[in-house]
C-alpha atoms as a PDB file:
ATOM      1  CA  UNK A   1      78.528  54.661  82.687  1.00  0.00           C
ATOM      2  CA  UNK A   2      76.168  55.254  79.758  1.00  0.00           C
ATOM      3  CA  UNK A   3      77.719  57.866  77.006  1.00  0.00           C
ATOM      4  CA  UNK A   4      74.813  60.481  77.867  1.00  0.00           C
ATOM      5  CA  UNK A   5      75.949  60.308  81.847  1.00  0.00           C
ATOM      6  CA  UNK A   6      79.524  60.400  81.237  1.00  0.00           C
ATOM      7  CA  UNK A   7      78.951  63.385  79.057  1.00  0.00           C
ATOM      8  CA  UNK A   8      76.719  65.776  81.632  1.00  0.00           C
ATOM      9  CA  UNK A   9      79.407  64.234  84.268  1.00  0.00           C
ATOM     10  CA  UNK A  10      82.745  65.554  82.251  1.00  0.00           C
ATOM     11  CA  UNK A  11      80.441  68.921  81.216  1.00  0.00           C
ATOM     12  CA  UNK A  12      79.964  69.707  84.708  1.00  0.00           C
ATOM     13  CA  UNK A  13      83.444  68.952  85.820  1.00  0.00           C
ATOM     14  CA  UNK A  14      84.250  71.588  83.031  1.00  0.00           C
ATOM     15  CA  UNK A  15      82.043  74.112  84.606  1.00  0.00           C
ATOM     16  CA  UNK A  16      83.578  73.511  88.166  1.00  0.00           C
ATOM     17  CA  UNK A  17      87.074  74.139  86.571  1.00  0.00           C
ATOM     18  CA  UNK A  18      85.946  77.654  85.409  1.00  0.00           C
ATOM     19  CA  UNK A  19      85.430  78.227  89.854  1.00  0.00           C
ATOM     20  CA  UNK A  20      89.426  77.664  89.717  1.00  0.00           C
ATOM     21  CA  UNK A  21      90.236  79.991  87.488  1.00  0.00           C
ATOM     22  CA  UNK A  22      88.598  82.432  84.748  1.00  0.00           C
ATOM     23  CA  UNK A  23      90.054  81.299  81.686  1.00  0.00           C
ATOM     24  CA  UNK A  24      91.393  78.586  80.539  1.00  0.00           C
ATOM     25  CA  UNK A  25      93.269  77.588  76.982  1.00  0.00           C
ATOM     26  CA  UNK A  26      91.963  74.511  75.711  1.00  0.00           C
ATOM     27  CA  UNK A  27      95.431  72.710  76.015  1.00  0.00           C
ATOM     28  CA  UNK A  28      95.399  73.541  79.661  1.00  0.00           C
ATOM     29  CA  UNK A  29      92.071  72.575  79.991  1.00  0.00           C
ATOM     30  CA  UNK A  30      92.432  69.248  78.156  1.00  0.00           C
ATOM     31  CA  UNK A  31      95.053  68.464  80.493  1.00  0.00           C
ATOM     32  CA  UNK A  32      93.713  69.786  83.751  1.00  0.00           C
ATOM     33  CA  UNK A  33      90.608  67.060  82.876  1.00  0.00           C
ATOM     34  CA  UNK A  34      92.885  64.488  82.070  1.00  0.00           C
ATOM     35  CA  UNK A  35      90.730  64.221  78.542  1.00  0.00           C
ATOM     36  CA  UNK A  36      91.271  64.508  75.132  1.00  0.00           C
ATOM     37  CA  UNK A  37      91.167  67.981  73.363  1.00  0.00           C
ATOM     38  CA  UNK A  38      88.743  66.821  71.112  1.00  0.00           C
ATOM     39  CA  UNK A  39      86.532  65.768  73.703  1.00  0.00           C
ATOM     40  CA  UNK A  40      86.864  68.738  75.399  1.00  0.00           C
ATOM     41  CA  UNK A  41      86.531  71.135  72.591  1.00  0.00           C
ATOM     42  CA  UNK A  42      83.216  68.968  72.074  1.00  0.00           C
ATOM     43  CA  UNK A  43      81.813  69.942  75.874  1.00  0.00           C
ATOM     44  CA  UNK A  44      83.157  73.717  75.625  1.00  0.00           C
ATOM     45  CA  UNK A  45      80.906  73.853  72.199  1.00  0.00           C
ATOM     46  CA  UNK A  46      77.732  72.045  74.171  1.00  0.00           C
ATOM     47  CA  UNK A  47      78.114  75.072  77.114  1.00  0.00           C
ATOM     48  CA  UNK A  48      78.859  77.690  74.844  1.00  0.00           C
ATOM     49  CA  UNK A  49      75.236  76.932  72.911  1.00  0.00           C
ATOM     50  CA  UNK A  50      73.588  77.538  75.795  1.00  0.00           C
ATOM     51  CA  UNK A  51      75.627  80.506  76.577  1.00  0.00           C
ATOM     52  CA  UNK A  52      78.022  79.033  79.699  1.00  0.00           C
ATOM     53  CA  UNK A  53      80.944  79.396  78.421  1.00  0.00           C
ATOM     54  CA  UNK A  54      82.701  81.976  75.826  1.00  0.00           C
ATOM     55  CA  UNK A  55      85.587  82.124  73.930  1.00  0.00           C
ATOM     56  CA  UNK A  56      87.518  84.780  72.581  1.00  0.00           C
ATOM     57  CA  UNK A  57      88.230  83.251  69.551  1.00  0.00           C
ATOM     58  CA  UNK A  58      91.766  82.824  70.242  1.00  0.00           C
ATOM     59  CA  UNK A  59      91.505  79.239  71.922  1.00  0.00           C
ATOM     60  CA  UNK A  60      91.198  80.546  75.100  1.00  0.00           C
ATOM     61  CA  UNK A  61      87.733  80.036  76.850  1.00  0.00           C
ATOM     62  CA  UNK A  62      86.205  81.888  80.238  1.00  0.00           C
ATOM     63  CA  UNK A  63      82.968  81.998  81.612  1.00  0.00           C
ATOM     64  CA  UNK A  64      79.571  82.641  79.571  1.00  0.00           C
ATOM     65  CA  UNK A  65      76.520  84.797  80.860  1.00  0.00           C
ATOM     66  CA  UNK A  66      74.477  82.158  81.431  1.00  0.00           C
ATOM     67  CA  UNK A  67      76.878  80.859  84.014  1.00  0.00           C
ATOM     68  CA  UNK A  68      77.670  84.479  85.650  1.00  0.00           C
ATOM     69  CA  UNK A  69      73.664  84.351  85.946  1.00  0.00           C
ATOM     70  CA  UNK A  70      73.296  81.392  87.142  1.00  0.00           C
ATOM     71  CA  UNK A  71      76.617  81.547  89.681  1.00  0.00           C
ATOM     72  CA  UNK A  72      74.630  85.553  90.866  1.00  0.00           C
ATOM     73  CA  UNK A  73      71.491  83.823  91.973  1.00  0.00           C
ATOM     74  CA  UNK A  74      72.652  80.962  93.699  1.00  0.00           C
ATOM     75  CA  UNK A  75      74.972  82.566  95.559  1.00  0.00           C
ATOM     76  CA  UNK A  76      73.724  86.549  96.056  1.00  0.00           C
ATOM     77  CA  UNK A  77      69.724  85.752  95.282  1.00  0.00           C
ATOM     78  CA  UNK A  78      68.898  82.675  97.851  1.00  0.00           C
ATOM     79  CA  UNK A  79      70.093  84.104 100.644  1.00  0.00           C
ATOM     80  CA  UNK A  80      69.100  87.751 100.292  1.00  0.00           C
ATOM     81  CA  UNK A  81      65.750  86.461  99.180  1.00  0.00           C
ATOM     82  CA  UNK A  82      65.547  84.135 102.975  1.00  0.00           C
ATOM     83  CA  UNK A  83      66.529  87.349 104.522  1.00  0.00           C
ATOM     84  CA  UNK A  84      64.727  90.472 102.842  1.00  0.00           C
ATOM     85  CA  UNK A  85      61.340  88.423 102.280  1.00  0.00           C
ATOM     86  CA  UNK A  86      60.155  89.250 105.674  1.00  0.00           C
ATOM     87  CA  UNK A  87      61.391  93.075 105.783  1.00  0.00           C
ATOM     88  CA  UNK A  88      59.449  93.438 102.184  1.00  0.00           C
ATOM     89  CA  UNK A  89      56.384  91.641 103.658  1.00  0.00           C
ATOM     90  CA  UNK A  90      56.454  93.648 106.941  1.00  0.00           C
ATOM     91  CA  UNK A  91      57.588  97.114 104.876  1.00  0.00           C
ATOM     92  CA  UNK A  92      54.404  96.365 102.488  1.00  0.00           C
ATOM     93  CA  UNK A  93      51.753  95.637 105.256  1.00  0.00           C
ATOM     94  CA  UNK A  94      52.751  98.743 107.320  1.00  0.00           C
ATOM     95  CA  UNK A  95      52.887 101.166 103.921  1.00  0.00           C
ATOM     96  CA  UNK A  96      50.049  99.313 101.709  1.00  0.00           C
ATOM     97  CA  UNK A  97      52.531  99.968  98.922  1.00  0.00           C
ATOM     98  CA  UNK A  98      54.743  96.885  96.525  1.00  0.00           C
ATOM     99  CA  UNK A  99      58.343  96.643  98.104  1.00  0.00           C
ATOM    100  CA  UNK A 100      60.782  94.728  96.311  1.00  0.00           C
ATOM    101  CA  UNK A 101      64.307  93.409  96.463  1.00  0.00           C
ATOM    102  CA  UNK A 102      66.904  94.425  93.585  1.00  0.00           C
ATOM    103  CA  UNK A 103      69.812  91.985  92.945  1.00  0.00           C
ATOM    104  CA  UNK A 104      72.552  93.603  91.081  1.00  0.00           C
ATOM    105  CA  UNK A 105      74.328  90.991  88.179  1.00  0.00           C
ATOM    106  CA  UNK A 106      77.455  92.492  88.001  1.00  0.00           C
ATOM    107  CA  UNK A 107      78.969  90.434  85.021  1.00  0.00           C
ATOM    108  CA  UNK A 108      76.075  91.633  82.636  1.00  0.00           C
ATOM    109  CA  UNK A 109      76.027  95.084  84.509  1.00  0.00           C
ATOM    110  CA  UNK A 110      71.808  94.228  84.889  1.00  0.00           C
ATOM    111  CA  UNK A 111      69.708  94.064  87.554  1.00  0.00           C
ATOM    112  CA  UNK A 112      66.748  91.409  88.646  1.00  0.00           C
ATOM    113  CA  UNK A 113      63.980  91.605  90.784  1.00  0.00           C
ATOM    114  CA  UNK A 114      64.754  88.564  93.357  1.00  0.00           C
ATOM    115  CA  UNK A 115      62.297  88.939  96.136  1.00  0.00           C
ATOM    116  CA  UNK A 116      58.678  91.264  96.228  1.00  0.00           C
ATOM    117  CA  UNK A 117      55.516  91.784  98.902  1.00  0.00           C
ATOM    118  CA  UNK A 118      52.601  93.125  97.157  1.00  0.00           C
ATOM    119  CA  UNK A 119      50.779  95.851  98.343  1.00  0.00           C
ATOM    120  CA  UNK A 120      46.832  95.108  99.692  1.00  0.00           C
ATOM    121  CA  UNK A 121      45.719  98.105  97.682  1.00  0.00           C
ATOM    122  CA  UNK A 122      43.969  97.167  94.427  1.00  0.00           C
ATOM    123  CA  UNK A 123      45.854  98.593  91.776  1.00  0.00           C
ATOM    124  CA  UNK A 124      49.210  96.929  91.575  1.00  0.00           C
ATOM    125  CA  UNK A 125      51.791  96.260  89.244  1.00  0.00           C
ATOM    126  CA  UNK A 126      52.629  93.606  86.893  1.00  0.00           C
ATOM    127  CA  UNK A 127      56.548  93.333  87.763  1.00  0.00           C
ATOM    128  CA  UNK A 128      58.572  90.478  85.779  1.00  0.00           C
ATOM    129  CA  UNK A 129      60.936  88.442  88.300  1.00  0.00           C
ATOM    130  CA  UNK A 130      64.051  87.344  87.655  1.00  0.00           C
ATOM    131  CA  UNK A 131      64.379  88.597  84.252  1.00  0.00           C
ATOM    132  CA  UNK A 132      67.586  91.079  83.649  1.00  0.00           C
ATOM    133  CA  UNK A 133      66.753  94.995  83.492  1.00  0.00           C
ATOM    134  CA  UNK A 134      69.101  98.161  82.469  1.00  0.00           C
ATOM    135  CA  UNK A 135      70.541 100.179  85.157  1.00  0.00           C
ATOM    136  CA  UNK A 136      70.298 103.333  83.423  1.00  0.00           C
ATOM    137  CA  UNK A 137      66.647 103.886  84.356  1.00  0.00           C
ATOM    138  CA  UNK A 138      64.097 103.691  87.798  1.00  0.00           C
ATOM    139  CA  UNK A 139      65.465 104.073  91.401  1.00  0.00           C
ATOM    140  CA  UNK A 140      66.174 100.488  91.637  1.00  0.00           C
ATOM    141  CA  UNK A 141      68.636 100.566  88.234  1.00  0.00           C
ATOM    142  CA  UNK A 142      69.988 103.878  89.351  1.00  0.00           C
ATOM    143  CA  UNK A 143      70.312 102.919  93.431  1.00  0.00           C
ATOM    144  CA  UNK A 144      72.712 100.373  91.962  1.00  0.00           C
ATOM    145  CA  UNK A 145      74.865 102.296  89.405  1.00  0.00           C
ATOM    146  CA  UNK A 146      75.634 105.012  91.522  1.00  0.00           C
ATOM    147  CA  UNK A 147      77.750 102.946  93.522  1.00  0.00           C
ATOM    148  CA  UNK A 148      79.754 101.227  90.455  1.00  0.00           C
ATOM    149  CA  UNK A 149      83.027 102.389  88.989  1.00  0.00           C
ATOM    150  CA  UNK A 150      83.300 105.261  86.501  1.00  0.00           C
ATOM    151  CA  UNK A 151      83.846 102.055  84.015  1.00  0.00           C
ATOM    152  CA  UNK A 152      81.218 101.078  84.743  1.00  0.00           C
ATOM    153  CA  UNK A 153      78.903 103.668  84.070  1.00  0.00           C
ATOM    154  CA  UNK A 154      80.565 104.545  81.223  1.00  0.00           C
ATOM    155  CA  UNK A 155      79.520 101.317  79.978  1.00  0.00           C
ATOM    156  CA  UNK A 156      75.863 101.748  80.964  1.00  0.00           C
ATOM    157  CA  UNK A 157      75.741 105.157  79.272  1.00  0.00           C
ATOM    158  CA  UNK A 158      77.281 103.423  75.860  1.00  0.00           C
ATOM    159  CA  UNK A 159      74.094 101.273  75.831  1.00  0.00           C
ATOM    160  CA  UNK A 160      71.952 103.982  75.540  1.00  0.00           C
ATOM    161  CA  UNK A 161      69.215 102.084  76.723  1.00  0.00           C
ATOM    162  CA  UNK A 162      65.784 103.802  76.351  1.00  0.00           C
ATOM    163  CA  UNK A 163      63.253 103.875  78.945  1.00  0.00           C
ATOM    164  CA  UNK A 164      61.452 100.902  79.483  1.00  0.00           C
ATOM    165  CA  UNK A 165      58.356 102.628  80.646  1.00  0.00           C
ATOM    166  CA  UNK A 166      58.001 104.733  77.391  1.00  0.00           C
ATOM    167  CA  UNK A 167      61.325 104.639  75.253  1.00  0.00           C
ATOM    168  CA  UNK A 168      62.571 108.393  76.193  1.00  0.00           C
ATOM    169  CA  UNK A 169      65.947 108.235  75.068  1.00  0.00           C
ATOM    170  CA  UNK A 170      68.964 108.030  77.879  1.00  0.00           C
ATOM    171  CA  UNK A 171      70.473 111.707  78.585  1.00  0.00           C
ATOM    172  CA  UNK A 172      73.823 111.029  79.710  1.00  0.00           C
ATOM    173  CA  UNK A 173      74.137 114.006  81.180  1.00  0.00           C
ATOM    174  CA  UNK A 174      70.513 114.249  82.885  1.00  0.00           C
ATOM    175  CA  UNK A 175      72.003 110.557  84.349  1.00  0.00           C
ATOM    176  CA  UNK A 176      75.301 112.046  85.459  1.00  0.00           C
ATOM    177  CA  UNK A 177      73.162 114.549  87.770  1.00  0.00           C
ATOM    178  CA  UNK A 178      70.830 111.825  89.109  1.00  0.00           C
ATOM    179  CA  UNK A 179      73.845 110.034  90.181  1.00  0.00           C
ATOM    180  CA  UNK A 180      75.479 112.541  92.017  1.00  0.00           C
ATOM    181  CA  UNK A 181      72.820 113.264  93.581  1.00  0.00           C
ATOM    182  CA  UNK A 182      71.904 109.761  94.984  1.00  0.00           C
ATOM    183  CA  UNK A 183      75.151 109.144  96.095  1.00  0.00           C
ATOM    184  CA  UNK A 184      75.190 112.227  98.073  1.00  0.00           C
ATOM    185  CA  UNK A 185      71.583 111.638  99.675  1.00  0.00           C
ATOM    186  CA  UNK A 186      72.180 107.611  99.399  1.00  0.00           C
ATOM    187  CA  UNK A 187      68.900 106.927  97.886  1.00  0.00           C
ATOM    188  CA  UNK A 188      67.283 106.766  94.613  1.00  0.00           C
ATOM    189  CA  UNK A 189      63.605 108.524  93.667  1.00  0.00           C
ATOM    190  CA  UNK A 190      62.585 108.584  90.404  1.00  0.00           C
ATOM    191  CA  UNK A 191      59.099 109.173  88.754  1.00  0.00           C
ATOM    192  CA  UNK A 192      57.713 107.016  85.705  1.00  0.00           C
ATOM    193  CA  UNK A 193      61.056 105.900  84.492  1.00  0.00           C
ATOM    194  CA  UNK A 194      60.821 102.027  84.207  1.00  0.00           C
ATOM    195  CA  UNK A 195      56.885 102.265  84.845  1.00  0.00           C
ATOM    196  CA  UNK A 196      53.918 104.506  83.665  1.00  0.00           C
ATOM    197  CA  UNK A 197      52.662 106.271  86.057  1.00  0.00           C
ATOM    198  CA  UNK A 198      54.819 104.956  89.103  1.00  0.00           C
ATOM    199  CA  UNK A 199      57.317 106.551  91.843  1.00  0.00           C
ATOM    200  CA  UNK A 200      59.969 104.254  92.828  1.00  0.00           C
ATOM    201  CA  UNK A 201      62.502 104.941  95.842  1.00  0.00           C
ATOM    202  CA  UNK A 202      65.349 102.714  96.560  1.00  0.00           C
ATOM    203  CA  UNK A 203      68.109 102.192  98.902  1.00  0.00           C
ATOM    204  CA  UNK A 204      71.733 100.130  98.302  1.00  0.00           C
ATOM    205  CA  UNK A 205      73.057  97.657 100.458  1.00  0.00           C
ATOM    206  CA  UNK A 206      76.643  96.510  99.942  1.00  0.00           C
ATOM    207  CA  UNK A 207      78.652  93.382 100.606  1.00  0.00           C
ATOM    208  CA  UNK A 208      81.502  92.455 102.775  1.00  0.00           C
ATOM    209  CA  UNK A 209      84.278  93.899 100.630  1.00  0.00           C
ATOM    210  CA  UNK A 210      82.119  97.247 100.397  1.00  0.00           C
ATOM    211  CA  UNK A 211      80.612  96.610  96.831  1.00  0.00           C
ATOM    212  CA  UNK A 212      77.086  97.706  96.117  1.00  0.00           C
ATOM    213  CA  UNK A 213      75.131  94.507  95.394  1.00  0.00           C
ATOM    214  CA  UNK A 214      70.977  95.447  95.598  1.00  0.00           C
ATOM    215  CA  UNK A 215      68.593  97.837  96.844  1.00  0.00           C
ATOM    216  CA  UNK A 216      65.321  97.312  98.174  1.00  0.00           C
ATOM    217  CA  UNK A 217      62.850  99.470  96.238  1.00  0.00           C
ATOM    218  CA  UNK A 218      59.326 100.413  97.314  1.00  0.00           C
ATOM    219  CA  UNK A 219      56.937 101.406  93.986  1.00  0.00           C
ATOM    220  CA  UNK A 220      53.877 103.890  94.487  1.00  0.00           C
ATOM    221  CA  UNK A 221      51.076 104.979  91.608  1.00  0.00           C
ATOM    222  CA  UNK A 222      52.059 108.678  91.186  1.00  0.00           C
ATOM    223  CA  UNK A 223      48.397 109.251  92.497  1.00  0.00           C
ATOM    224  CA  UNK A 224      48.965 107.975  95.878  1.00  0.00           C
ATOM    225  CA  UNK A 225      52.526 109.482  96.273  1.00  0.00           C
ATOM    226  CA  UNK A 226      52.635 112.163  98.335  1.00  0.00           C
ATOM    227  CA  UNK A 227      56.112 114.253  98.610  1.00  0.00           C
ATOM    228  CA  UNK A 228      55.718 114.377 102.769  1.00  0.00           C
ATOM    229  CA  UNK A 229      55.897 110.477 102.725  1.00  0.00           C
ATOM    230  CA  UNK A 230      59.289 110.837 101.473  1.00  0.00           C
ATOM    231  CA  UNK A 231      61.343 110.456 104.704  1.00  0.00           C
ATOM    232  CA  UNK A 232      59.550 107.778 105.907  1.00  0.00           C
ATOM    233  CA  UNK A 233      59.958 105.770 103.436  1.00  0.00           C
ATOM    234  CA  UNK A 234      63.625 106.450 103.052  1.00  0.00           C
ATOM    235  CA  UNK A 235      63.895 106.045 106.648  1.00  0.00           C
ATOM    236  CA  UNK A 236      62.562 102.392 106.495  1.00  0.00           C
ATOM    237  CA  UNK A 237      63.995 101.163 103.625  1.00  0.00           C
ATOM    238  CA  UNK A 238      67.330 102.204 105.022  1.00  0.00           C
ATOM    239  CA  UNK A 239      66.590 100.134 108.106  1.00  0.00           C
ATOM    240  CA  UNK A 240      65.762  97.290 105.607  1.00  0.00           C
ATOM    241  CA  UNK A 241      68.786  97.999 103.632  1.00  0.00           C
ATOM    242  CA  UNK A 242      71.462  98.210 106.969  1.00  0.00           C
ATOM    243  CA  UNK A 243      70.136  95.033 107.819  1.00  0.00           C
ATOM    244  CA  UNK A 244      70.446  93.060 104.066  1.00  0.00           C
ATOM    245  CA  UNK A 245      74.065  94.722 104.346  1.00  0.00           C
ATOM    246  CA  UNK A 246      74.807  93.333 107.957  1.00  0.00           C
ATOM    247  CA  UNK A 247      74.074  90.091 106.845  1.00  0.00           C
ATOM    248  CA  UNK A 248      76.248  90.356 104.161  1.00  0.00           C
ATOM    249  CA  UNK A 249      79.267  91.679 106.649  1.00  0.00           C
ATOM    250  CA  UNK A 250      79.022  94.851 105.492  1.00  0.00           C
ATOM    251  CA  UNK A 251      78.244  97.823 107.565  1.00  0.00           C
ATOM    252  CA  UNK A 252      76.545  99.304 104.977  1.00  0.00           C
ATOM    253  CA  UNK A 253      76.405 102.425 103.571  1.00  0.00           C
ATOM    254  CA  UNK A 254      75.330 105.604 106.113  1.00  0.00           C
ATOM    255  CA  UNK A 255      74.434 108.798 103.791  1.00  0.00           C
ATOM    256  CA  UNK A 256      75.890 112.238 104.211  1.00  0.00           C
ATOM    257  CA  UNK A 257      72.535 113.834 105.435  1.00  0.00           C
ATOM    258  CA  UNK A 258      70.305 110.994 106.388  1.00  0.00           C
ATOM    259  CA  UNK A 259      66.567 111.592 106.176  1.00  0.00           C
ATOM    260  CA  UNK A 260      64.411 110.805 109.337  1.00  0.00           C
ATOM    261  CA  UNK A 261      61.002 110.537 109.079  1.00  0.00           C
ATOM    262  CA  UNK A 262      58.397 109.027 111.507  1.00  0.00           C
ATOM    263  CA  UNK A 263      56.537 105.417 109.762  1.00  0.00           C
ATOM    264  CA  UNK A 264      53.199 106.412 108.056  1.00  0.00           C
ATOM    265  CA  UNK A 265      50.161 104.624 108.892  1.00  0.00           C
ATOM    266  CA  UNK A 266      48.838 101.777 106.794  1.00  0.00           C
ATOM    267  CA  UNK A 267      46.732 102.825 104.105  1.00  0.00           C
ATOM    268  CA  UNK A 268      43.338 101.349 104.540  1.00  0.00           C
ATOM    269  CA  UNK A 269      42.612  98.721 101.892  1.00  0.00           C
ATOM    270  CA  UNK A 270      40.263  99.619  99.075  1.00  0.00           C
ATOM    271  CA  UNK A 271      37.271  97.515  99.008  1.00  0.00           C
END
């Protein structure tokens, strides 16, 4: 075994000892590896540079972001994205409006867009997958940290993340009221909060053990938005959300008043 495989081999039977446990103390480590404490102290500094492992700088070493990331998509992303893609593609061909599917990384207390169907219509928008967004702001942040512990969100709120559509600053108190109210109606609707000139509307689905862990989020230009679409659109994304959460084991989450609404006809496509 050359020195470059043996390394990548012992680095990744480092990682896999972090699925044991959370933390580990180097000595511990050293000896659950059956390697030196040099040697090891040599792979936990390769992982930690590219942010896999941390250390609290104390000698005792747990899981970096990187890995949290990584360990979120491969097991929360791939399936959700085999299931949802065909509810987002059949959502956006009977609405003519961008659906997408919201994966929640709880370690990081972020969000990702995992899964999307673009709308026919011509003016669509330019939405960045995969790359880690604030919960604070746009029904698809918000869908998610309604449902998370009053930790939490008092960790969200410390951020004091700014708008990423145009840098309004975060009103803690403005957020406390949109929360309460989307757990009580069990949906999300928020106007040009994480884009210009957008409407977004968002539903949770949870997992087996009852944990919020995505939404799936329809976006409309606030000049095609019309306030009577409202209930149908909630109606179908719940459908698409009860379904995401079935497959998960959960039974989802039913709200207080749910909104019916009958599906709107297809918009014709601009030409």
């Amino acid at each position: 075994m050359s020195t470059e495989t043996g390394t990548v081999a012992r680095t990744l039977q480092l990682l896999a000892c972090f699925c044991e446990q959370a933390e580990w103390p180097l000595a511990a480590l050293s000896r659950r590896l059956g390697l030196p404490r040099s040697t090891v102290h040599r792979l936990l500094n390769l992982a930690r540079a590219e942010g896999f492992i941390d250390s609290d700088g104390q000698g005792v070493y747990r899981p970096g972001l990187g890995l949290y990331r990584m360990a979120g998509r491969l097991s929360v992303e791939m399936p959700l994205r085999r299931i949802a893609q065909p509810l987002l593609d059949e959502f956006s061909r009977t609405y003519g409006e961008t659906s997408l599917l919201t994966v929640l990384d709880r370690a990081q207390l972020k969000m990702f867009f995992a899964a999307k169907a673009d709308a026919p219509a011509q003016m669509r928008y330019v939405i960045a997958m995969n790359t880690l967004g604030t919960l604070a702001w746009g029904a698809s942040g918000r869908a998610l940290l309604a449902f998370l512990s009053a930790d939490e969100i008092a960790e969200v709120v410390a951020r004091a993340e700014p708008s990423p559509a145009n840098g309004k600053p975060l009103d803690p108190d403005e957020l406390a009221q949109s929360l309460a109210e989307i757990r009580a109606k069990g949906y999300a609707l928020t106007h040009h909060q994480r884009t210009n000139e957008g409407v977004g509307i968002a539903v949770p689905f949870f997992d087996a053990g009852g944990r919020v862990a995505g939404n799936v989020t329809v976006t409309v230009p606030s000049f095609r938005f019309r306030k009577q679409d409202e209930p149908a659109f909630v109606r179908s994304l719940t459908e698409m959300a009860g379904r995401v959460s079935e497959a998960l084991g959960s039974a989802g989450f039913v709200p207080a008043s749910p909104v019916s609404g009958h599906p709107l006809p297809a918009r014709p496509v601009a030409s």
